[in-house]
Protein backbone atom coordinates (compact mmCIF):
# COMPACT_ATOMS: atom_id res chain seq x y z
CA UNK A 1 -9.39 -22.40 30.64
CA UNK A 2 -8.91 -25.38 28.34
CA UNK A 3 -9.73 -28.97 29.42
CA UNK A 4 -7.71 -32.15 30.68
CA UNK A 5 -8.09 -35.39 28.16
CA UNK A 6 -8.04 -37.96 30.53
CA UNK A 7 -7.57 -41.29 28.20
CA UNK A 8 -7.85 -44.69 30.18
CA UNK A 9 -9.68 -48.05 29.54
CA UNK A 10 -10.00 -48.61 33.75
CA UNK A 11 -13.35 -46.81 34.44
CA UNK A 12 -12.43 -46.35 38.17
CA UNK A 13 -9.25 -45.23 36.84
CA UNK A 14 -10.22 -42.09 34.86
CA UNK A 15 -13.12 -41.00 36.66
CA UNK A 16 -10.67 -40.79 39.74
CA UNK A 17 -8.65 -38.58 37.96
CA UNK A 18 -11.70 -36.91 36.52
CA UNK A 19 -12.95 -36.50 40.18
CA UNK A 20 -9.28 -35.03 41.75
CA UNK A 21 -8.64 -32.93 39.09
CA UNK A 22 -12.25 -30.90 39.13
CA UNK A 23 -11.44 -30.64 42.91
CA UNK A 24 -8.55 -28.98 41.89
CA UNK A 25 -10.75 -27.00 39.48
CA UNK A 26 -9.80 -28.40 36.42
CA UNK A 27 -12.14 -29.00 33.18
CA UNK A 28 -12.05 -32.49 32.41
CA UNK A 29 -13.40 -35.12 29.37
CA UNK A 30 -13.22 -38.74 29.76
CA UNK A 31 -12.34 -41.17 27.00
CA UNK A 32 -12.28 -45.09 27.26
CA UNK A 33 -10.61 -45.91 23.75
CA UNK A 34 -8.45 -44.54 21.10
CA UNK A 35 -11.78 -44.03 19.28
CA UNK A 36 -13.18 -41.24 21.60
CA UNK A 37 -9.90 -39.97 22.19
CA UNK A 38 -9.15 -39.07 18.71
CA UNK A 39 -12.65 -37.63 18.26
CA UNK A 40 -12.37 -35.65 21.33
CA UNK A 41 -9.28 -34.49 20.73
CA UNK A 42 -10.19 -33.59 17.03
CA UNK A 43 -13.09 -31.60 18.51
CA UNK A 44 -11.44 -29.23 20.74
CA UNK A 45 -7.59 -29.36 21.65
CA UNK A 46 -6.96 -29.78 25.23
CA UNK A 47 -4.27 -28.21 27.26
CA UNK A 48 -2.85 -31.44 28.73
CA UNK A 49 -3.75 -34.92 28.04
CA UNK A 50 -3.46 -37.84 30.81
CA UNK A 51 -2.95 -40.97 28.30
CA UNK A 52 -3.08 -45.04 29.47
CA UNK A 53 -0.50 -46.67 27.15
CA UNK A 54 -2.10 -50.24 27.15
CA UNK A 55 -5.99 -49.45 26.11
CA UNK A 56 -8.54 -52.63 25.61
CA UNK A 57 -10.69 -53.06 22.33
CA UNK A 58 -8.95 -50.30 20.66
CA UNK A 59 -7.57 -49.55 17.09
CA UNK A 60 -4.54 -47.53 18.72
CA UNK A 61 -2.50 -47.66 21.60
CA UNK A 62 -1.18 -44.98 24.34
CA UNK A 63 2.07 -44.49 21.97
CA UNK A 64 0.35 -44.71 19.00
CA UNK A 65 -1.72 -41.72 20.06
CA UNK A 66 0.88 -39.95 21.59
CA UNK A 67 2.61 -39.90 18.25
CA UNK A 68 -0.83 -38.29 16.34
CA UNK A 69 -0.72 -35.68 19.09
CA UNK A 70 3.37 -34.77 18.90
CA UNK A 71 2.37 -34.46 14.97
CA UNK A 72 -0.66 -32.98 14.67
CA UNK A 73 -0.56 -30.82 18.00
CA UNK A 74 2.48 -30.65 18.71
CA UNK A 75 2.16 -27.95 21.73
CA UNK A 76 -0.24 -30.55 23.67
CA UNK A 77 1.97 -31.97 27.10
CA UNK A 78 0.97 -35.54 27.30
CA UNK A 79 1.38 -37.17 30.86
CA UNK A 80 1.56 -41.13 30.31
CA UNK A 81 0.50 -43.82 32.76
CA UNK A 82 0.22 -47.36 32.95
CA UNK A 83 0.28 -50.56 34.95
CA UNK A 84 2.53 -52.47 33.39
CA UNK A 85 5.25 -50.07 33.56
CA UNK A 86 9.02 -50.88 32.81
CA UNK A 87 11.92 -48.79 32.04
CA UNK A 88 11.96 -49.61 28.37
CA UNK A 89 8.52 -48.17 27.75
CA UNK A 90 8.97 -44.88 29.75
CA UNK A 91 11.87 -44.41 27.63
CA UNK A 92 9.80 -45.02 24.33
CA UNK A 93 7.47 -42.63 25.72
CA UNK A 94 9.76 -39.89 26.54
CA UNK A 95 11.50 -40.41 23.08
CA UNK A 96 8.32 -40.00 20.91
CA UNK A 97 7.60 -36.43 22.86
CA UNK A 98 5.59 -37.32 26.54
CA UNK A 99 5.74 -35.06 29.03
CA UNK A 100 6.34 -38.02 31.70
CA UNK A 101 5.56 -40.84 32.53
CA UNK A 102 4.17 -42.09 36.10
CA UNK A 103 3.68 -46.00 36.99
CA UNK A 104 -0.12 -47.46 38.49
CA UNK A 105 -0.72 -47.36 41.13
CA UNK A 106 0.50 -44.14 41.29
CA UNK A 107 0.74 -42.05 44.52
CA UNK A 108 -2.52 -38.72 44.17
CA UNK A 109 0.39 -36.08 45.28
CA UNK A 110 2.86 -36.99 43.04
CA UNK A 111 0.25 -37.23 40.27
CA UNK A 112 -1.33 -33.67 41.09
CA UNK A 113 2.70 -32.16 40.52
CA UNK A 114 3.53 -33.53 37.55
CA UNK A 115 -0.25 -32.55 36.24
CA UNK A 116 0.47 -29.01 37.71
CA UNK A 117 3.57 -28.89 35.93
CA UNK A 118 2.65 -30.01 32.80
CA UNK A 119 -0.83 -27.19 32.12
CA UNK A 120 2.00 -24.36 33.15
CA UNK A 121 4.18 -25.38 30.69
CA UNK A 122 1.03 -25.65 28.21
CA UNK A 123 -0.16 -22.07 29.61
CA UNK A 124 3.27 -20.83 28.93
CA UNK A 125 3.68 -22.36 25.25
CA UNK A 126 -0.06 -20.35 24.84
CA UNK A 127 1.38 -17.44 25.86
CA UNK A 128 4.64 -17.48 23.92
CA UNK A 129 2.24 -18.08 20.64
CA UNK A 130 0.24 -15.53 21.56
CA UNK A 131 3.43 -13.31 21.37
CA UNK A 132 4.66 -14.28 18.59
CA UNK A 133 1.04 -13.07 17.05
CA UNK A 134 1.33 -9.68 18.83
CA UNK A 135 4.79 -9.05 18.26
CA UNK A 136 4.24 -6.18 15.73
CA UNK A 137 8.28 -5.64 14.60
CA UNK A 138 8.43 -9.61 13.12
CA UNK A 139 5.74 -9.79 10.90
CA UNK A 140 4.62 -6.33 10.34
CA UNK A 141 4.77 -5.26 6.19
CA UNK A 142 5.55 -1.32 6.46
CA UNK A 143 4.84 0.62 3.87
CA UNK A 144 2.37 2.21 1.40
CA UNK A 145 4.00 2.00 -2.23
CA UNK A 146 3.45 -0.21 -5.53
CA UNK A 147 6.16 -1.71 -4.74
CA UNK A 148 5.45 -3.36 -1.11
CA UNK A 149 1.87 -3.83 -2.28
CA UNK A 150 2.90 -5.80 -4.81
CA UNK A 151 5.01 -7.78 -2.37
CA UNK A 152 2.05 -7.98 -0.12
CA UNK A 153 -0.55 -8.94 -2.87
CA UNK A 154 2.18 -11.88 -3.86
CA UNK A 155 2.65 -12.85 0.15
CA UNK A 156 -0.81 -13.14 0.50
CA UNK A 157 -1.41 -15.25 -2.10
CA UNK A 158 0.62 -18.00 -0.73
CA UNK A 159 -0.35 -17.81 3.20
CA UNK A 160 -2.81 -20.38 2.92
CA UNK A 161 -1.36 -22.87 1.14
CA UNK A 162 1.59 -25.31 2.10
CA UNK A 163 3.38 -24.50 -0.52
CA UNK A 164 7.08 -24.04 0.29
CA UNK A 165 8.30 -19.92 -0.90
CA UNK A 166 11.87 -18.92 -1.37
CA UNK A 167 12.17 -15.14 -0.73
CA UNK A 168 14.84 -13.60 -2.38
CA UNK A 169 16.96 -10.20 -1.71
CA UNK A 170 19.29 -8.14 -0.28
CA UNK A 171 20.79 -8.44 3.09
CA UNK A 172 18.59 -6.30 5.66
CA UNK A 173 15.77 -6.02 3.08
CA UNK A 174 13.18 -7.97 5.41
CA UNK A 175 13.03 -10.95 3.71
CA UNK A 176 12.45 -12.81 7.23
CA UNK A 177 9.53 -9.73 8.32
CA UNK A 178 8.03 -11.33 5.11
CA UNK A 179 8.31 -14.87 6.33
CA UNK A 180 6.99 -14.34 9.57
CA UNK A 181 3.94 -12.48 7.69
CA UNK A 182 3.05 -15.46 6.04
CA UNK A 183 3.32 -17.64 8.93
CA UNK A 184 0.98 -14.93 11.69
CA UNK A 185 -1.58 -15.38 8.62
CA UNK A 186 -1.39 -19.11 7.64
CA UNK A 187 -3.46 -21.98 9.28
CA UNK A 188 -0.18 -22.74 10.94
CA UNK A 189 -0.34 -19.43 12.96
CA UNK A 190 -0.92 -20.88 16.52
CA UNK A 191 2.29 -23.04 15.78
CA UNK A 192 5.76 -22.65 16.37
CA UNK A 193 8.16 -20.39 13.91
CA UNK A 194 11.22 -21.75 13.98
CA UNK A 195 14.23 -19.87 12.19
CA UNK A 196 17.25 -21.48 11.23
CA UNK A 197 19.93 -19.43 10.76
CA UNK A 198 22.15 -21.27 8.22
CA UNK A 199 25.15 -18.55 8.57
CA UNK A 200 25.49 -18.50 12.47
CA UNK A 201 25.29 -22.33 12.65
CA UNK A 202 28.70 -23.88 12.62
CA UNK A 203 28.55 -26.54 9.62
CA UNK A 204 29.86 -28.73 12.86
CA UNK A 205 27.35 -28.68 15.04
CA UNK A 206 25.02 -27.86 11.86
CA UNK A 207 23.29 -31.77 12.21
CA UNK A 208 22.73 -31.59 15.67
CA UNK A 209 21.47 -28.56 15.78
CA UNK A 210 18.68 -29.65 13.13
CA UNK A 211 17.75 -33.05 13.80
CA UNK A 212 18.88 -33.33 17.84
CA UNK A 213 20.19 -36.66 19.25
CA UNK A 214 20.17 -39.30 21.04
CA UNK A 215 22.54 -40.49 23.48
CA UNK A 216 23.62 -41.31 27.46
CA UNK A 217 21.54 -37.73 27.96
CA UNK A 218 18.80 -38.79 26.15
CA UNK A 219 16.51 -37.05 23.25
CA UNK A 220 17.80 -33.92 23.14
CA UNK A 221 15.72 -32.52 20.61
CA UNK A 222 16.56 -30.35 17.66
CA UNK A 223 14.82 -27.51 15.41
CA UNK A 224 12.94 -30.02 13.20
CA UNK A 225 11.23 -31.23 16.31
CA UNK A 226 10.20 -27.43 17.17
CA UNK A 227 8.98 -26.52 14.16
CA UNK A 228 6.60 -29.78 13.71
CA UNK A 229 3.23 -28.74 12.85
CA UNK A 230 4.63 -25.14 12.12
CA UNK A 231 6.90 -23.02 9.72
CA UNK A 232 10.27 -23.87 9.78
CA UNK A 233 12.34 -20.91 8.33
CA UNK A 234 15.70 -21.53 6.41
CA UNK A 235 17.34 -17.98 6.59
CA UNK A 236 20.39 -17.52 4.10
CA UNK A 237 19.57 -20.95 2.94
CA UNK A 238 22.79 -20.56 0.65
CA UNK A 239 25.45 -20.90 3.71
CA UNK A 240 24.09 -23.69 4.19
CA UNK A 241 26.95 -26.86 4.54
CA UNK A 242 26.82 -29.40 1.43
CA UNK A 243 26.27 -32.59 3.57
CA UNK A 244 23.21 -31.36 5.47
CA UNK A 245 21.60 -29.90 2.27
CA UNK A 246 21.47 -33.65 1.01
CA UNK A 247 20.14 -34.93 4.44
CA UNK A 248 17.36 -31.83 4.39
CA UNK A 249 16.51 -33.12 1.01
CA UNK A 250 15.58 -36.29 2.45
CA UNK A 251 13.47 -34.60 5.09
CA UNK A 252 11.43 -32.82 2.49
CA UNK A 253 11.17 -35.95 0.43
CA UNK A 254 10.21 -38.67 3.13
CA UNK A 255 8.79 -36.06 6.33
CA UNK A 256 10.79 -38.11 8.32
CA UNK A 257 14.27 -37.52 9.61
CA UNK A 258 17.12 -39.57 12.44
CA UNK A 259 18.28 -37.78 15.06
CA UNK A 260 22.34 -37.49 15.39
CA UNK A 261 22.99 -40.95 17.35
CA UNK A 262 19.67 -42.72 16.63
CA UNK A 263 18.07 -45.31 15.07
CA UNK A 264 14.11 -44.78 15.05
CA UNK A 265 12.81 -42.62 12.22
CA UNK A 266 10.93 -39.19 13.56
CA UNK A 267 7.59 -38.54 11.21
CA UNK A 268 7.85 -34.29 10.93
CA UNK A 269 4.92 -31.81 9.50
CA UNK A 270 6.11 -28.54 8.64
CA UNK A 271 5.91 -25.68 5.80
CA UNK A 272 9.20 -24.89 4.87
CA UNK A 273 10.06 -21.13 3.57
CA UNK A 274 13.83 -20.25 2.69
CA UNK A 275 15.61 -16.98 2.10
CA UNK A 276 19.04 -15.77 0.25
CA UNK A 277 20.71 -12.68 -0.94
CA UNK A 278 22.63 -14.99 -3.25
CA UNK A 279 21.62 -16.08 -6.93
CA UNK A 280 21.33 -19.95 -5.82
CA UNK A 281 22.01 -20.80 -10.06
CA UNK A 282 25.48 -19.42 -9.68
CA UNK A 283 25.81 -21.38 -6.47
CA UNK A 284 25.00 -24.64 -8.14
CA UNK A 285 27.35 -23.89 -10.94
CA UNK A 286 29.93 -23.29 -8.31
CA UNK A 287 28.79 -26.70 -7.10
CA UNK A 288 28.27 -24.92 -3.46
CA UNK A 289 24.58 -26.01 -3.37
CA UNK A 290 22.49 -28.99 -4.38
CA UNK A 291 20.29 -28.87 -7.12
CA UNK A 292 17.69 -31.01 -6.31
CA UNK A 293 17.14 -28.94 -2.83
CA UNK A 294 16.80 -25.46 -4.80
CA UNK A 295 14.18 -27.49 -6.94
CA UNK A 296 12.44 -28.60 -3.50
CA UNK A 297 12.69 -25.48 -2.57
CA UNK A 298 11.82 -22.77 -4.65
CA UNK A 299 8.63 -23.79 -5.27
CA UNK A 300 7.10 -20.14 -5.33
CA UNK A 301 9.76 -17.49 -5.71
CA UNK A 302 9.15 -14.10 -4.05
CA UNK A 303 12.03 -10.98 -4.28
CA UNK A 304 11.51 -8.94 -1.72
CA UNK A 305 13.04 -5.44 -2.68
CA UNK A 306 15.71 -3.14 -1.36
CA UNK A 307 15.15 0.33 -0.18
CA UNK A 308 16.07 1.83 -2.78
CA UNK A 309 13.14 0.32 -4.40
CA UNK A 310 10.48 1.89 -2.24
CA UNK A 311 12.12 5.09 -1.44
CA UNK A 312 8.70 6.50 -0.60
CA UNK A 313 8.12 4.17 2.55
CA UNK A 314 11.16 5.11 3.84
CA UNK A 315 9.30 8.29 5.71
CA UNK A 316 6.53 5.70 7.51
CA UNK A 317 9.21 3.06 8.37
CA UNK A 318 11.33 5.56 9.92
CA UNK A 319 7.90 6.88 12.41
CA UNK A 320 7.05 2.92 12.77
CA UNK A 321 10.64 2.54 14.07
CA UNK A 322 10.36 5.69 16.48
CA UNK A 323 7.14 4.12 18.02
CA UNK A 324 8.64 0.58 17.95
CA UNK A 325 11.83 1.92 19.98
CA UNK A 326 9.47 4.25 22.12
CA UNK A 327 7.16 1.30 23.10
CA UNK A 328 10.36 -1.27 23.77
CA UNK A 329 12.85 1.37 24.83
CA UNK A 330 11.28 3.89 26.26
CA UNK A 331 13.07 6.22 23.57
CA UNK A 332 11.58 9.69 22.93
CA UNK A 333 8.55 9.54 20.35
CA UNK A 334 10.18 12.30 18.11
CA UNK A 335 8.44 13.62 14.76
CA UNK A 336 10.28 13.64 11.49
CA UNK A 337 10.89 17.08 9.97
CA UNK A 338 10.70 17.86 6.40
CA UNK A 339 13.92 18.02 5.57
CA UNK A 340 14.71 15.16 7.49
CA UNK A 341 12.53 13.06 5.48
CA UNK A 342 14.05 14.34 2.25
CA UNK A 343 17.13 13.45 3.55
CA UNK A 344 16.60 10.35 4.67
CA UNK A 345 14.95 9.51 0.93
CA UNK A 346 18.02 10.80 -0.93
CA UNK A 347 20.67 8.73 1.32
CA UNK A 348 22.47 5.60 0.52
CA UNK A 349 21.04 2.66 1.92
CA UNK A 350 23.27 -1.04 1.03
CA UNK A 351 21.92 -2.09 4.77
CA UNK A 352 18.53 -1.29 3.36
CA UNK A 353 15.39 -1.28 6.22
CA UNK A 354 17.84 -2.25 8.83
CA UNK A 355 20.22 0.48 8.29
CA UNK A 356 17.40 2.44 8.40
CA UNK A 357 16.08 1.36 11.35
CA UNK A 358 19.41 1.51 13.20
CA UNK A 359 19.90 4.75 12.25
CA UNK A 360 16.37 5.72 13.52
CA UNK A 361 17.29 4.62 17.15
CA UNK A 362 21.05 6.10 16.83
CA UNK A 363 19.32 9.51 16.77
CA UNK A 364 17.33 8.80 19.30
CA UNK A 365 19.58 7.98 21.82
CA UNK A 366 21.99 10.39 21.11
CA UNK A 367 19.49 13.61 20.30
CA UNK A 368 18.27 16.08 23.34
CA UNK A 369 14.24 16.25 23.45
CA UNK A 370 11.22 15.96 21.52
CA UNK A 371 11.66 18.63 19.07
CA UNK A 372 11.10 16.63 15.58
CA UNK A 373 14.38 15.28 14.04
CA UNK A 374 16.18 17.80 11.65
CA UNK A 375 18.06 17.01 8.87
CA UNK A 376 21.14 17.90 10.43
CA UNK A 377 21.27 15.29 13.60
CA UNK A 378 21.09 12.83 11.05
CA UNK A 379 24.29 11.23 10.04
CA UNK A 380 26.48 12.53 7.09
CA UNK A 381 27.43 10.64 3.78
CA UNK A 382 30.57 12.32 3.18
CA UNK A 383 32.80 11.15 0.79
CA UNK A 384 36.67 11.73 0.14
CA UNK A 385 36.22 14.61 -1.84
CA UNK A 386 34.34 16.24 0.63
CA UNK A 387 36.35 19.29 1.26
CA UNK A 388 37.20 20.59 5.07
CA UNK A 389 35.02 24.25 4.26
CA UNK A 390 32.29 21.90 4.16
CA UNK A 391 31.33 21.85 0.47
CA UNK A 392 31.06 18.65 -1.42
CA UNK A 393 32.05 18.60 -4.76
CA UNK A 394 32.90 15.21 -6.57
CA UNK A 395 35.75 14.93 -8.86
CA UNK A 396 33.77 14.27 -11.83
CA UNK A 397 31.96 18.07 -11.30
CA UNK A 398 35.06 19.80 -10.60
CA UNK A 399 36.82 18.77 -14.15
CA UNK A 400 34.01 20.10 -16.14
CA UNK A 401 32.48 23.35 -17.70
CA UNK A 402 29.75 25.05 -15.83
CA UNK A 403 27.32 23.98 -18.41
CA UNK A 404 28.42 20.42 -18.46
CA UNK A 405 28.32 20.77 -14.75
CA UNK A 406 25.25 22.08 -14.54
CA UNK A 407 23.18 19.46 -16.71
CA UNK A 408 24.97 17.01 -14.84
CA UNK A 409 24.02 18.21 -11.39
CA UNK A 410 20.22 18.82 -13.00
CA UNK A 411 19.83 15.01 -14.49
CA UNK A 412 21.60 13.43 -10.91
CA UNK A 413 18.93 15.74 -8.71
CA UNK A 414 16.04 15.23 -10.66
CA UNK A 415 16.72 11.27 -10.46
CA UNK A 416 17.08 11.65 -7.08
CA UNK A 417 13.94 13.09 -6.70
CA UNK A 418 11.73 11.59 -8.84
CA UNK A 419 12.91 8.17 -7.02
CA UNK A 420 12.28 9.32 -3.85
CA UNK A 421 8.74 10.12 -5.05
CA UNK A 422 8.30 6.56 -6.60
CA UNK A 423 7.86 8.36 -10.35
CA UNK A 424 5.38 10.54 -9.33
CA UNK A 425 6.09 13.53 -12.04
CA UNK A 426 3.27 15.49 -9.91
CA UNK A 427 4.67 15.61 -6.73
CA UNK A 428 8.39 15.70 -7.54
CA UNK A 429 7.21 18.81 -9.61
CA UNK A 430 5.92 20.23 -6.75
CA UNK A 431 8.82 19.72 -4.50
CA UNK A 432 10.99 21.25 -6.67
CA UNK A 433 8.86 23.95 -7.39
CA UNK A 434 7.94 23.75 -11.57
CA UNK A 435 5.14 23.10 -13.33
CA UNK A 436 4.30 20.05 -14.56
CA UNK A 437 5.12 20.31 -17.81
CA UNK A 438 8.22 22.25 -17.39
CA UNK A 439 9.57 19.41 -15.73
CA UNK A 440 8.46 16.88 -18.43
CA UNK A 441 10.14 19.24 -20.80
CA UNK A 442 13.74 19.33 -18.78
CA UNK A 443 13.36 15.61 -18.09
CA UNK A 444 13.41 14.82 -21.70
CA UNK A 445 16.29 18.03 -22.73
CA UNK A 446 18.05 15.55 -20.27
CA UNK A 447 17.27 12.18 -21.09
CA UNK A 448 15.66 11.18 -18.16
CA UNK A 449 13.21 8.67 -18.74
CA UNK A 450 10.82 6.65 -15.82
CA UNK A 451 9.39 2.91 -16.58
CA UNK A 452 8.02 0.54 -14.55
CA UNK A 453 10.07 -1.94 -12.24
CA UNK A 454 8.71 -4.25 -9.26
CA UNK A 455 5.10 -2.37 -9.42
CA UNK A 456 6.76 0.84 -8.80
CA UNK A 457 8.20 3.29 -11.41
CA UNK A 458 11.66 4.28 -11.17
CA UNK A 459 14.00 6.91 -13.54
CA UNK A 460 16.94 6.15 -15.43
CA UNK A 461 19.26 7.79 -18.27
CA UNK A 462 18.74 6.81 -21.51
CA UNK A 463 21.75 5.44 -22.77
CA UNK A 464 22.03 7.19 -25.68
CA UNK A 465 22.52 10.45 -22.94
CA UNK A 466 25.56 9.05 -21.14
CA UNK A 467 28.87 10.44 -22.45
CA UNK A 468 30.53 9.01 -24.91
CA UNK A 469 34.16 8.64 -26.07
């Protein structure tokens, strides 16, 4: 169990409260200055500090402390005392992040609750960190091609640093799974995540919901508070109204920021990473976002790709998902047929992994069970020209000779496949049963051609191939 700070310049005074609280079977450390506070503090973090606000012969004062422990640790209750006690400094306390604030000579009960209190609210911000660490689904990068190792090799690069990373993408890509994996391994790990989600937020209530405020209720306190000494995470950044990007852009200038109906400056420490599935240089030429903030913040630019990318994770994402929904859900743990799995790597995916993984527990809930999942519970892709015998034949196939037909339906399969395989001529050869340089052969009669694209290798038509007029 972690210790109690006990911070007073009254001898009698803190080795009383050393004496009750080890009764009580707390750990405690004593500290007569701001000097061996600091140092103690610095040395180990303590679950709860007990802090005098007037302290003799040293360089800092109870409030001056309190505000290096709301910056630096930011989880840390802090229960302030003093003698000289008067409305006007429990309020200063409160603002600037204490726990509470009790008045000498203060009554042993009444001390002993609010100390109570105060370490279960510090063993329950443990705990919450502690799943945030564990919680596999948020932070988790899934997935065994070039592609996602690149995009792992890139996140890791920038975990350690401060260094603020805009993550660009499609919607339902993962771009925040990739955020939260550089926050659960960053030096700001133990500390608070804090997501804003500039779409949800109405531009309104946008402010308070940032900075907090101040009023006849008091500090309520806002995002930027949670996320000091942590990541805070700007998701959609884009949707973001004009008139708080210019007052975030003063945040990342100064660290500081006002809450909505104050007047005192708040001092803020956090790593800021933002994500979009909108080309932010076309906003700014459509004067819908502030140029100096995409400066600020894309600092280290990271895409994060589609599905359609990294066709051949799409297999292991859809058995993490099965054991994800069987752990949370209680949902059937189900195998993954063959066919399945081709299926699943041939479909359309705009929703991209969280489509995928939607679709995953829509089969699960609905299928009888724990048979492995065919190809045919899966949903259908049918399109208008889907005809009601059950054979789908697009338009384009229908007008045209057999041979045309033919080398069309040849060139759009073999795409498919070599795609799904992530280029691999070898094992798309295989699948489709030729050798290997029987395929290389019809790839080229067809002008199929594979180069590389995000560390992976993809196939395309040369253009020269497509019809002409």
């Amino acid at each position: 169990m972690s210790y109690v700070l006990i911070t007073d310049d009254e001898r009698d005074i803190r080795e009383l409260i050393g004496e009750i609280l080890n009764d009580e079977g707390f750990e405690t450390r004593l500290a007569a200055n701001s000097t061996e506070c600091i140092d103690t503090l610095e040395a180990e973090k303590p679950a709860l500090m007990i802090l005098d606000i007037w302290l003799k012969d040293s360089n800092m004062d109870g409030i001056d402390i309190l505000k290096v422990v709301k910056r630096d640790y930011p989880d840390v209750p802090c229960v302030i005392i003093s003698g000289h006690g008067n409305i006007e400094i429990a309020v200063a306390a409160i603002k600037q992040g204490a726990y509470d604030f009790i008045e000498k000579p203060f009554n042993i009960d009444q001390l002993m609750v609010v100390i109570k209190r105060a370490m279960e609210t510090s063993r329950l911000r443990r705990e919450n960190t502690e799943l945030r660490r564990k919680d596999g689904p948020s932070h988790q990068m899934i997935g065994s091609s070039a592609v996602i190792k690149t995009l792992k090799s890139q996140l890791d690069k920038v975990t350690k640093s401060n260094g603020r990373v805009m993550l660009t993408g499609p919607a339902g890509s993962g771009k925040e799974v990739a955020a939260r994996y550089i926050h659960t391994n960053s030096n700001r790990a133990d500390a608070p995540f804090v997501c804003v989600s500039s779409a949800t937020i109405t531009p309104e209530k946008m402010e308070e919901v940032l900075f907090g405020s101040e009023g006849s209720k008091g500090v309520e306190k806002g995002l930027l508070d949670e996320a000091n000494g942590g990541i805070l995470y700007f998701d959609e950044v884009a949707d973001m109204p004009l008139g708080t990007q210019s007052k975030i852009l003063r945040v990342l200038v100064d660290q500081k920021f006002q809450r909505v109906g104050g007047s005192e400056k708040v001092s803020v420490d956090f790593r800021v990473i933002s994500s979009t599935n909108k080309d932010l240089e076309e906003e700014i030429k459509a004067e819908r976002f502030r140029e100096e903030l995409f400066h600020r913040l894309n600092v280290v630019p990271i895409p994060v790709p589609g599905l359609d990318e990294r066709r051949e994770d799409i297999p292991e994402l859809a058995h993490y998902f099965i054991a994800e929904l069987n752990a949370t859900q209680g949902l059937a743990a189900r195998g993954i047929s063959e066919n399945a799995q081709a299926a699943l790597q041939t479909m359309l995916w705009p929703g991209n992994v969280r489509q995928l993984r939607n679709m995953v527990e829509r089969v699960l809930i609905l299928g009888d069970g724990t048979e492995d999942i065919t190809a045919e519970e899966l949903p259908q892709q049918q399109t208008s020209d889907d005809s009601a015998s059950g054979l789908a034949m697009s338009s384009t196939l229908a007008t045209l000779p057999l041979r045309e037909a033919r080398e069309l339906f040849e060139r759009e399969y073999l795409l498919t496949q070599i795609n799904r395989f992530g280029g691999n001529i070898s094992r798309t050869a295989s699948f489709v049963g030729m050798e290997r340089s029987a395929l290389h052969r019809k790839l080229k009669s067809l002008g199929v051609v594979t180069s590389n694209k995000s560390g992976g290798r993809v196939a395309y038509v040369e253009e020269q191939h497509e019809d002409a007029d």
